[in-house]
C-alpha atoms as a PDB file:
ATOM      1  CA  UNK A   1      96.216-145.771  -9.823  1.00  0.00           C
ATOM      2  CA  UNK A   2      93.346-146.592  -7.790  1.00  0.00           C
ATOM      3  CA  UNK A   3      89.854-145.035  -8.488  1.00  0.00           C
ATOM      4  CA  UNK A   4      86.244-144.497  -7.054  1.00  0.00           C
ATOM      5  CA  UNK A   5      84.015-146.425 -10.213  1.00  0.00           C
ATOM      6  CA  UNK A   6      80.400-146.754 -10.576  1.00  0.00           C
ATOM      7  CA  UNK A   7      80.002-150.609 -10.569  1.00  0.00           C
ATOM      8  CA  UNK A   8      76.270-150.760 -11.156  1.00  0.00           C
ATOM      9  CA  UNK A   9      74.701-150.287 -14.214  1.00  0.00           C
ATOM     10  CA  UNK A  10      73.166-147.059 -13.637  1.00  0.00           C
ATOM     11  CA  UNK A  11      73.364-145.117 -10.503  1.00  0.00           C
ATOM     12  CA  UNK A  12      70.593-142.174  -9.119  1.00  0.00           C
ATOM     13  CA  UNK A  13      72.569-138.930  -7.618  1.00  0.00           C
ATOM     14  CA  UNK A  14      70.242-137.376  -5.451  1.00  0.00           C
ATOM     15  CA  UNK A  15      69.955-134.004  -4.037  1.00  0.00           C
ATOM     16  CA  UNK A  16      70.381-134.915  -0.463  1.00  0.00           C
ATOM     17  CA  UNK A  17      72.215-138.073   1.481  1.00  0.00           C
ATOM     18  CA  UNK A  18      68.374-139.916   1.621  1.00  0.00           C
ATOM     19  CA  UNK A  19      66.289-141.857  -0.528  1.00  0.00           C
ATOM     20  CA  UNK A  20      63.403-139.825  -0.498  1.00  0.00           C
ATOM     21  CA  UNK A  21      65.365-137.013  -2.236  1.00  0.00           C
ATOM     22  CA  UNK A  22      64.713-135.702  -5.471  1.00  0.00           C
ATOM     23  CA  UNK A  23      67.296-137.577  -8.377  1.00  0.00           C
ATOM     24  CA  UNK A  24      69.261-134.930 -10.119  1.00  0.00           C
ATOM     25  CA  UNK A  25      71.592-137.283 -12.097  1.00  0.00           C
ATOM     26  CA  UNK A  26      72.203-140.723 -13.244  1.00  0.00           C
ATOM     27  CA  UNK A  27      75.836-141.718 -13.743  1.00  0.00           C
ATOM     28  CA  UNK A  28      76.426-145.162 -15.290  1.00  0.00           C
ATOM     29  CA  UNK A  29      78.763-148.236 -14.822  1.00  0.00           C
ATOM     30  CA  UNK A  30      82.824-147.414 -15.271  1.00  0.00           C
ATOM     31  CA  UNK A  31      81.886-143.920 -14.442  1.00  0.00           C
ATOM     32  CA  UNK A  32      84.654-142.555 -11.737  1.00  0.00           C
ATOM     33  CA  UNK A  33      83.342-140.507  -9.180  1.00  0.00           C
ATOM     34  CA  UNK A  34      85.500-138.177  -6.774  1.00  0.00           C
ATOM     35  CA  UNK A  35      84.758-139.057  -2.894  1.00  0.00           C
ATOM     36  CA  UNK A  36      84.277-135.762  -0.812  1.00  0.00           C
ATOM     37  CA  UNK A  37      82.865-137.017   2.620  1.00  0.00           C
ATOM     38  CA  UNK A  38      81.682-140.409   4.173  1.00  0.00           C
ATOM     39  CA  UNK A  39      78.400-139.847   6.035  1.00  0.00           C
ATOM     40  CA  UNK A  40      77.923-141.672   9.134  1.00  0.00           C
ATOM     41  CA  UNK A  41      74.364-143.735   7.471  1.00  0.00           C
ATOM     42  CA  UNK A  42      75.758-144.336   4.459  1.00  0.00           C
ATOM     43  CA  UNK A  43      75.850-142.075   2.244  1.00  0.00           C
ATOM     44  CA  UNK A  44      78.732-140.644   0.072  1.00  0.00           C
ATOM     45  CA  UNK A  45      78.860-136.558  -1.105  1.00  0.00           C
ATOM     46  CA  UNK A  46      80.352-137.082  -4.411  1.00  0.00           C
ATOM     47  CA  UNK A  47      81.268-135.124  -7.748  1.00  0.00           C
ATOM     48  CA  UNK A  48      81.329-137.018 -11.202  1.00  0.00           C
ATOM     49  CA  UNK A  49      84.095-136.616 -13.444  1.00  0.00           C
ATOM     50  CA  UNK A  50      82.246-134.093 -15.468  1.00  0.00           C
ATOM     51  CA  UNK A  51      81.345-131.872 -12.613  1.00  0.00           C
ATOM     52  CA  UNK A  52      78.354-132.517 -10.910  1.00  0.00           C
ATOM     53  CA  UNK A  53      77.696-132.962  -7.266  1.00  0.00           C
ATOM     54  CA  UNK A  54      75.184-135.147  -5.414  1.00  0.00           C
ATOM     55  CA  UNK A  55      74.684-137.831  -2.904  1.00  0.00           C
ATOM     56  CA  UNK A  56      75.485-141.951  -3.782  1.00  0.00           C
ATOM     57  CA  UNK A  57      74.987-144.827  -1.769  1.00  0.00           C
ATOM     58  CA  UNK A  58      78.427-146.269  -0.330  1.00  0.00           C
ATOM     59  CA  UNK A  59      77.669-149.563  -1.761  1.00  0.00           C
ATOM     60  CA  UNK A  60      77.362-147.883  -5.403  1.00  0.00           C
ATOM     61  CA  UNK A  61      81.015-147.546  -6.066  1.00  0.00           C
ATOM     62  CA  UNK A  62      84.232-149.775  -5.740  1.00  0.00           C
ATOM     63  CA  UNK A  63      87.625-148.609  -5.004  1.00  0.00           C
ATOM     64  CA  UNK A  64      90.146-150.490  -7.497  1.00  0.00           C
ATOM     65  CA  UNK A  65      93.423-149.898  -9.290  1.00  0.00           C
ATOM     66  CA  UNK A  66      92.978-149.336 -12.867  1.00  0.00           C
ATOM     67  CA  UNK A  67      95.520-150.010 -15.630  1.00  0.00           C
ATOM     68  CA  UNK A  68      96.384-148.966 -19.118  1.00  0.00           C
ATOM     69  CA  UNK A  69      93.792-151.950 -20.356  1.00  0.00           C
ATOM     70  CA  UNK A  70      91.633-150.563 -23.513  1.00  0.00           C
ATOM     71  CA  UNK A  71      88.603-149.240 -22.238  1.00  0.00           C
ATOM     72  CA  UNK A  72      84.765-148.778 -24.304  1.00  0.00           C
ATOM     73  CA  UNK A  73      81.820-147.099 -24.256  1.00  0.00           C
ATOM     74  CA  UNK A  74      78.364-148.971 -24.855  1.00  0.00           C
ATOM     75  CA  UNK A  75      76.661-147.496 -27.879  1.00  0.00           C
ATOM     76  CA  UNK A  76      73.580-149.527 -28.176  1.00  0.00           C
ATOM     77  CA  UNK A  77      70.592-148.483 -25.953  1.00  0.00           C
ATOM     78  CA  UNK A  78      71.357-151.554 -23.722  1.00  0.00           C
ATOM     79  CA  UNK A  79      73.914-154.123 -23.954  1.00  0.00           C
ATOM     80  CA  UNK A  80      73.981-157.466 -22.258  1.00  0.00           C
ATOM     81  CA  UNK A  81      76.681-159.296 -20.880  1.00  0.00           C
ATOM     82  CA  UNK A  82      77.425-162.321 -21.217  1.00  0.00           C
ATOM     83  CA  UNK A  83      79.314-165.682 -19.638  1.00  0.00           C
ATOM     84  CA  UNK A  84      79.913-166.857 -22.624  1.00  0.00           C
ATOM     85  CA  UNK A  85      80.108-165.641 -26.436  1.00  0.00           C
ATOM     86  CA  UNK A  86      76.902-167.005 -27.215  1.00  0.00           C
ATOM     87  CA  UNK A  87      73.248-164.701 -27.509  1.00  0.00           C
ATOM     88  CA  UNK A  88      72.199-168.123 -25.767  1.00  0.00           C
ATOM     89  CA  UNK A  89      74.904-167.847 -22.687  1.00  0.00           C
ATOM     90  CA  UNK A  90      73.481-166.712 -18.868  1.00  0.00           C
ATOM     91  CA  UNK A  91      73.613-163.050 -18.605  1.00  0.00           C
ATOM     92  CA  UNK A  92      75.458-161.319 -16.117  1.00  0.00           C
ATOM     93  CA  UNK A  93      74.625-157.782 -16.190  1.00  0.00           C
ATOM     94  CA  UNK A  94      72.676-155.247 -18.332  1.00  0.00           C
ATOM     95  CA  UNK A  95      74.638-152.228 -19.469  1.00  0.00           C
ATOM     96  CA  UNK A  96      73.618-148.862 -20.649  1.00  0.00           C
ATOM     97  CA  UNK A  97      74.208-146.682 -23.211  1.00  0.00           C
ATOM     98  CA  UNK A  98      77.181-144.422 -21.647  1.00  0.00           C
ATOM     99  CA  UNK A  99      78.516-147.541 -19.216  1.00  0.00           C
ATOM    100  CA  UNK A 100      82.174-147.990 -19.927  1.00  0.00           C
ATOM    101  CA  UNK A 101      83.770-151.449 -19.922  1.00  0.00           C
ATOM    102  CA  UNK A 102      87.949-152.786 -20.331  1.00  0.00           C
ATOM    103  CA  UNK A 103      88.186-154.497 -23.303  1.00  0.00           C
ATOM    104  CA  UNK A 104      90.456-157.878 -22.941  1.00  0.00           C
ATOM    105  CA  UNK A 105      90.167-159.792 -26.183  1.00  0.00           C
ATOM    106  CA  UNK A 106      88.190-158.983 -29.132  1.00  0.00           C
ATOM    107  CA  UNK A 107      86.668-162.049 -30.013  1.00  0.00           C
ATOM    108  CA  UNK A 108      86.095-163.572 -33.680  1.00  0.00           C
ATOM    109  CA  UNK A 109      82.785-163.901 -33.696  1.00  0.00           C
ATOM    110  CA  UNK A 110      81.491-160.785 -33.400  1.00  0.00           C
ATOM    111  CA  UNK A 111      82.043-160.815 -29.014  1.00  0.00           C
ATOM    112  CA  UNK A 112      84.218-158.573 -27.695  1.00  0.00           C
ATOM    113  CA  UNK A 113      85.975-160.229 -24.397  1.00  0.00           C
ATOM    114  CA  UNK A 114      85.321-157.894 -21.175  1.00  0.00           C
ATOM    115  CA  UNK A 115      86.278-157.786 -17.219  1.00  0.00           C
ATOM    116  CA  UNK A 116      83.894-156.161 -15.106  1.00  0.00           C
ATOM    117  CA  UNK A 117      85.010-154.461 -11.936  1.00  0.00           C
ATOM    118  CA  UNK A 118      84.044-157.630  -9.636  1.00  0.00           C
ATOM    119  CA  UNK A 119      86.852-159.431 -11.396  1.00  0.00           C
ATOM    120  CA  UNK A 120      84.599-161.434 -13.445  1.00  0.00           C
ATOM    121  CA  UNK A 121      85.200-161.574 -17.078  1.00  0.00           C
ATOM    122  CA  UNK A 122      82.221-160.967 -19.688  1.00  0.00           C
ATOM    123  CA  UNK A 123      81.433-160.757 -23.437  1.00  0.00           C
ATOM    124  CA  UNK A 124      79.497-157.868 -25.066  1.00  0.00           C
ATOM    125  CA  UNK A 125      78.308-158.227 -28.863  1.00  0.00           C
ATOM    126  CA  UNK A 126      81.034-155.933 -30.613  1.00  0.00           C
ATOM    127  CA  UNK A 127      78.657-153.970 -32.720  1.00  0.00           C
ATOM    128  CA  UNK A 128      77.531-152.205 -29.177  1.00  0.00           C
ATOM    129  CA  UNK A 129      80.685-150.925 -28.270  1.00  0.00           C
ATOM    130  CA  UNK A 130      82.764-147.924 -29.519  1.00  0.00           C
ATOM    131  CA  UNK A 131      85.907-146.591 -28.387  1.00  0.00           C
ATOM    132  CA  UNK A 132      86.032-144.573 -25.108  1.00  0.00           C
ATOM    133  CA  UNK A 133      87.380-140.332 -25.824  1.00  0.00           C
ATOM    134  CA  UNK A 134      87.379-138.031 -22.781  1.00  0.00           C
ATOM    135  CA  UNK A 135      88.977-135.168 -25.119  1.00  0.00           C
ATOM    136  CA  UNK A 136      87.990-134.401 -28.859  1.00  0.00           C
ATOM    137  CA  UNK A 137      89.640-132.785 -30.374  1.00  0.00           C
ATOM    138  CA  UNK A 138      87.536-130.965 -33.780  1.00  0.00           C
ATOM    139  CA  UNK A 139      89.199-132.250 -36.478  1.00  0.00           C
ATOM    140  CA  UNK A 140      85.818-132.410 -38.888  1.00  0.00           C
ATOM    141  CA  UNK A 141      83.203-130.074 -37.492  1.00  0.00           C
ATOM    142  CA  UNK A 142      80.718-131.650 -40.490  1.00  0.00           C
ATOM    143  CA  UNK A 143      81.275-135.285 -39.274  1.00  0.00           C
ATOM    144  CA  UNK A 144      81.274-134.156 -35.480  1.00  0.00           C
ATOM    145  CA  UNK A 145      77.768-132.186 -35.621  1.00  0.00           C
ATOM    146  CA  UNK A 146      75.853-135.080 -37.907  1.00  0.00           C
ATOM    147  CA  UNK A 147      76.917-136.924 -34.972  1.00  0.00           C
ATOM    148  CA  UNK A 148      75.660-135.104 -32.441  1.00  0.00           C
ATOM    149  CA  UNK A 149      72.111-135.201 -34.348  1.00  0.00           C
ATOM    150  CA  UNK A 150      72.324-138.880 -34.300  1.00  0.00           C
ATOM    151  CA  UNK A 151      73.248-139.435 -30.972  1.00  0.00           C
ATOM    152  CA  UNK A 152      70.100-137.269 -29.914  1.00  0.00           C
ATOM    153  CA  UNK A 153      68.029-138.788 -32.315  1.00  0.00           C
ATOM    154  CA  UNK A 154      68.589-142.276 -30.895  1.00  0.00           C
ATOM    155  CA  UNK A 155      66.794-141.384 -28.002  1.00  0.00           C
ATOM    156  CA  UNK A 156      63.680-140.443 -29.874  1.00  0.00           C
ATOM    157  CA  UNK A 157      60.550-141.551 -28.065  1.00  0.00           C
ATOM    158  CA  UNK A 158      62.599-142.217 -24.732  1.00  0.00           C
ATOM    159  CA  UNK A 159      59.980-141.082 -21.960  1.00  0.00           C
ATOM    160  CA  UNK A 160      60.548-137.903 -20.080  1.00  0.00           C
ATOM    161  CA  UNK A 161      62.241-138.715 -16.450  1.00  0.00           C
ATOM    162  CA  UNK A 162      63.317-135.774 -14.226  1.00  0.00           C
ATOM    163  CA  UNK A 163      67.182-136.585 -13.161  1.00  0.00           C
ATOM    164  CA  UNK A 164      67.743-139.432 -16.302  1.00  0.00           C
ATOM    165  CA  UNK A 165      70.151-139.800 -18.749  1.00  0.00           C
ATOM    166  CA  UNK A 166      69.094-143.594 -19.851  1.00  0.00           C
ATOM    167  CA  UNK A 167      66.791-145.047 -22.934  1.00  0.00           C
ATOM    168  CA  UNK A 168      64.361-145.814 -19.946  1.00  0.00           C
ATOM    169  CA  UNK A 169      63.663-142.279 -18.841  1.00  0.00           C
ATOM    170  CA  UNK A 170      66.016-138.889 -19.513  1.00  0.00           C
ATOM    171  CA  UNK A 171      65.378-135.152 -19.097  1.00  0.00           C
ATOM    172  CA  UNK A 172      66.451-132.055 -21.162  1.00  0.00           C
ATOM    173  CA  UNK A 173      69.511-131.867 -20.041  1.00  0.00           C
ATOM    174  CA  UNK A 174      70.264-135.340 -19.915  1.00  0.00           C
ATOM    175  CA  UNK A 175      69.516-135.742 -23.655  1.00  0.00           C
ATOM    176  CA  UNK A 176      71.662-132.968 -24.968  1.00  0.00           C
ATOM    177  CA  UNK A 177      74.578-133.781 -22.249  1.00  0.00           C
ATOM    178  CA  UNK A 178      74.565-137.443 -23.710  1.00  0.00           C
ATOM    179  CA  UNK A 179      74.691-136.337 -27.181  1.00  0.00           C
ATOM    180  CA  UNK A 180      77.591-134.607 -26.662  1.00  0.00           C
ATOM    181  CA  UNK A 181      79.402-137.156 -24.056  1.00  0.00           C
ATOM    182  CA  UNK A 182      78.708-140.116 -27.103  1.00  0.00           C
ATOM    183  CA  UNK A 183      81.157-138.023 -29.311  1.00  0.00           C
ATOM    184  CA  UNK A 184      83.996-137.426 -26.852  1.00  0.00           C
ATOM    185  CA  UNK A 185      82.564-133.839 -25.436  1.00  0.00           C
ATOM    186  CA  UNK A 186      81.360-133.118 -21.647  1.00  0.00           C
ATOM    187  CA  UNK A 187      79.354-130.065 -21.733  1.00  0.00           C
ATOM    188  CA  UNK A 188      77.603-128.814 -18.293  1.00  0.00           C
ATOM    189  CA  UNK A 189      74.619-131.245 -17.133  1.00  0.00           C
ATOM    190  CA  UNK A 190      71.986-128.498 -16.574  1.00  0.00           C
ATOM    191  CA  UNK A 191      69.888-126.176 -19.220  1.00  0.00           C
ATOM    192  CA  UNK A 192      72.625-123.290 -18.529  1.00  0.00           C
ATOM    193  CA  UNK A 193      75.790-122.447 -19.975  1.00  0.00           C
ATOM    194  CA  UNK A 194      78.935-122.080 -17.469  1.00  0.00           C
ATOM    195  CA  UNK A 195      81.821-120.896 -18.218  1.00  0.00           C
ATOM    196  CA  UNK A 196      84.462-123.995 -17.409  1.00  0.00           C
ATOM    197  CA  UNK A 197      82.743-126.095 -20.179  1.00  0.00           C
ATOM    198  CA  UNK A 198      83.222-125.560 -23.875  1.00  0.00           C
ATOM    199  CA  UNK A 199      79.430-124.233 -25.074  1.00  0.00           C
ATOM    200  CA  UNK A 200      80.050-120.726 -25.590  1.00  0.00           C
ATOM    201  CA  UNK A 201      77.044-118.307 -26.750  1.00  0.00           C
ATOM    202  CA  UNK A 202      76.421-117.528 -30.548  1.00  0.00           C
ATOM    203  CA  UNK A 203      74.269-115.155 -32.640  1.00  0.00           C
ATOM    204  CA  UNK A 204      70.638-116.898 -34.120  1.00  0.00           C
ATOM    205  CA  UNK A 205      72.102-116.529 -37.095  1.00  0.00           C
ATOM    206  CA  UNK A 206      75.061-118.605 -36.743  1.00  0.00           C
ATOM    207  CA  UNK A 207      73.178-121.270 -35.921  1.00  0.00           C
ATOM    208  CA  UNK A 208      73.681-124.708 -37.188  1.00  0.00           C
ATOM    209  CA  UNK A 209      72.783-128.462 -36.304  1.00  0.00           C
ATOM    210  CA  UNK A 210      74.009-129.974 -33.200  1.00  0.00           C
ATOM    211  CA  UNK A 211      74.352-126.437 -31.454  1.00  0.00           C
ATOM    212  CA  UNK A 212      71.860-126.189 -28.595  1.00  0.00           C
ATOM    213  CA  UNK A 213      68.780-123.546 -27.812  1.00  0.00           C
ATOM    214  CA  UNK A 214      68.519-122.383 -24.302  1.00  0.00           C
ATOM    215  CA  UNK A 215      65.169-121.655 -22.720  1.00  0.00           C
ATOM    216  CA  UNK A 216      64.031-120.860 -18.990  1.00  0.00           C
ATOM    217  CA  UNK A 217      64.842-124.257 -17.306  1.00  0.00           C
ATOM    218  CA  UNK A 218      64.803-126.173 -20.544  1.00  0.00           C
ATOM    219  CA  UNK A 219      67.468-126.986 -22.912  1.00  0.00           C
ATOM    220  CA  UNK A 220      67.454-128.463 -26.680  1.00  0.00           C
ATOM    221  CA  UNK A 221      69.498-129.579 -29.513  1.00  0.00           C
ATOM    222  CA  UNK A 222      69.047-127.791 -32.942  1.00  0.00           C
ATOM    223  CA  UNK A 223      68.585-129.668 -36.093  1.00  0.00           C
ATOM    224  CA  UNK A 224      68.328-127.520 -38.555  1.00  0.00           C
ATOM    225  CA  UNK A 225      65.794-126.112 -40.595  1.00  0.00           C
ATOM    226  CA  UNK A 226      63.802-123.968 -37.222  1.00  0.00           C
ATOM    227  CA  UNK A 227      63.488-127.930 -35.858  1.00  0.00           C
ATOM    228  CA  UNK A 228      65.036-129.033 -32.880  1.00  0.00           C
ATOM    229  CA  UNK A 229      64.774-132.080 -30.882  1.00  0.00           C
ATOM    230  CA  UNK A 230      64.031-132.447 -26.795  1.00  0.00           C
ATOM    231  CA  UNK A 231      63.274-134.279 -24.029  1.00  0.00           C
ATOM    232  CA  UNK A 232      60.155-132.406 -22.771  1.00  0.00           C
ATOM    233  CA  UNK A 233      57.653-132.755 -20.006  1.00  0.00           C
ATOM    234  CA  UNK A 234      54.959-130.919 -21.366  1.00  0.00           C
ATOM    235  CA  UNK A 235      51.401-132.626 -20.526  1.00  0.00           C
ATOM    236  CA  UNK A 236      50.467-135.067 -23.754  1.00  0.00           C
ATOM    237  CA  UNK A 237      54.019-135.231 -24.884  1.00  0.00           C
ATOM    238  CA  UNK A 238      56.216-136.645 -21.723  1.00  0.00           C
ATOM    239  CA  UNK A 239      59.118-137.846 -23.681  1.00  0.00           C
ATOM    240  CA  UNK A 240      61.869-136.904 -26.523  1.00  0.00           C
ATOM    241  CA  UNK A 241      60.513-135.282 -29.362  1.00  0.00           C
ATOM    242  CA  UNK A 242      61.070-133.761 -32.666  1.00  0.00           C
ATOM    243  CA  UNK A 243      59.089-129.812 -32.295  1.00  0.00           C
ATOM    244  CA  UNK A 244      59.722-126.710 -34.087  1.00  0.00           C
ATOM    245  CA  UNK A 245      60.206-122.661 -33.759  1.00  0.00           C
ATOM    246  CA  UNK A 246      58.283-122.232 -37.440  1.00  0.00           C
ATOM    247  CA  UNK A 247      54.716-121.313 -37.154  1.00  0.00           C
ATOM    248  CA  UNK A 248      53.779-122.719 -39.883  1.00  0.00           C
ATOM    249  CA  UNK A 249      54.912-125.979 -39.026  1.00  0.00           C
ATOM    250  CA  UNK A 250      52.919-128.892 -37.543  1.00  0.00           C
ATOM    251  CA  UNK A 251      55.106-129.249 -34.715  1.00  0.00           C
ATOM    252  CA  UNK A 252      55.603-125.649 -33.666  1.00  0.00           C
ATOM    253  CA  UNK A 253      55.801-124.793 -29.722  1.00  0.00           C
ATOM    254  CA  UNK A 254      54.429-121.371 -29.559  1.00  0.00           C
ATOM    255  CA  UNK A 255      55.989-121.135 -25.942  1.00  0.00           C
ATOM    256  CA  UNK A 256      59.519-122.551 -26.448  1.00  0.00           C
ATOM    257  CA  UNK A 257      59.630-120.248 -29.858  1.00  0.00           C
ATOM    258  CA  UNK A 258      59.278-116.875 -28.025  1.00  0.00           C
ATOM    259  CA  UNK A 259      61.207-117.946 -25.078  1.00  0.00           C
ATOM    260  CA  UNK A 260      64.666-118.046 -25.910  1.00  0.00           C
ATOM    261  CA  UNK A 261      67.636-117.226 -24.200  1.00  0.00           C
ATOM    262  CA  UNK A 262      70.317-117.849 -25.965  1.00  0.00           C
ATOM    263  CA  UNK A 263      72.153-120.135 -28.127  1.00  0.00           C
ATOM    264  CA  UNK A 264      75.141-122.095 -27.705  1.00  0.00           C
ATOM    265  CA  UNK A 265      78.157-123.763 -29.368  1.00  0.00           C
ATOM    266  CA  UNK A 266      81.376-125.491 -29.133  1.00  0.00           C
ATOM    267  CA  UNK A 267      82.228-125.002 -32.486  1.00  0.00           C
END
């Protein structure tokens, strides 16, 4: 069956069909994108696989027939690909956390054989790749919320970017809609609930880690403990960080403590 795939390694959506539009979302190679209307200069009005509408270039996706072939996800921050299995090989193309690749061969030495969507074939270092879920189902919520804290966590430091979901910039929801997609679960992109996607609202007290906090605009992912981790703009921050609702606690954000909305869970 053929599909519309994201064949660079990360992609801006913007608002409108122009480059001076404001970037809403950043979809990543592998990523399949549904095709509502060609634009006369251009420009594509698309919606991801997980929902989300927006404006690509035309040149940003191919149009191929994809198989049964074994596909992965790229767990490390950034992976590189290479011609060769060799660190010391040309590389090809820099992936992304998120960017989904077809497995070939899994190689012996610790390279996992690849072919990109250009027909080329590639080879990733196998301890960056992870099998690909697009349905989860809860077998172990334990297991399934530590990883959700982890998968935020990696992103610790990551600078504040309006629109990104990448270890080079990435935005409230961006952080908490990656922590979920890394374990197999597509929750809405924006710092809002709706009701097609699986976060449904809970009581404070119910509360555990990897559920999320709604604010006004903002969005984070609870750790546990009145802690919570974020990817905040907040002047002399700018980036993912550990804060806290506890007022006795170094980290405490008065504002973000006495502005909740609600609080939300798939569990």
């Amino acid at each position: 069956m053929e599909q519309n795939l994201i064949w660079k390694p990360v992609v801006q959506i913007r608002q409108k069909p122009s480059v001076d539009s404001m970037v809403t979302d950043e979809i990543f190679y592998g990523m399949e994108v549904t095709v509502h209307k060609a634009l006369y200069n251009g420009w594509l009005k698309i919606c991801t696989y997980y929902g989300y509408e927006g404006y690509i270039r035309q040149d940003d996706i191919v149009c191929t027939e994809v198989g049964r072939e074994r596909r992965e996800l790229v767990r490390s921050g950034f992976a590189d690909v290479y011609v060769s299995p060799d660190v010391k090989a040309g590389v090809m193309l820099t992936l992304v956390r998120g960017s989904i690749v077809t497995i070939l061969i899994r190689e012996s030495n610790g390279y996992t054989e690849v072919q990109l969507l250009d027909g080329r074939i590639g080879y990733i270092k196998t301890s960056q790749l992870a099998p690909y879920e697009e349905h989860l189902l809860i077998k172990n919520e334990k297991q399934l919320r530590r990883q959700l804290v982890d998968n935020a966590m990696a992103y610790l430091g990551t600078p504040y970017r309006y629109g990104g979901k990448t270890p080079v910039g990435i935005d409230c929801s961006g952080l908490t809609f990656m922590a979920y997609f890394l374990s197999g679960v597509i929750i809405y992109r924006d710092s809002k609930m709706e009701p097609e996607y699986p976060v449904h609202e809970i009581e404070k007290r119910n509360l555990l880690p990897g559920d999320l906090i709604y604010f006004p605009g903002h969005v984070a992912l609870y750790l546990g403990e009145q802690r919570f981790i974020h990817a905040t703009d907040k002047l002399g921050i700018e980036k993912v960080a550990v804060q806290s609702m506890n007022p006795e606690d170094e980290e405490y954000r008065k504002d973000l403590a006495e502005g909740v909305l609600q609080y939300g869970s798939i569990f």
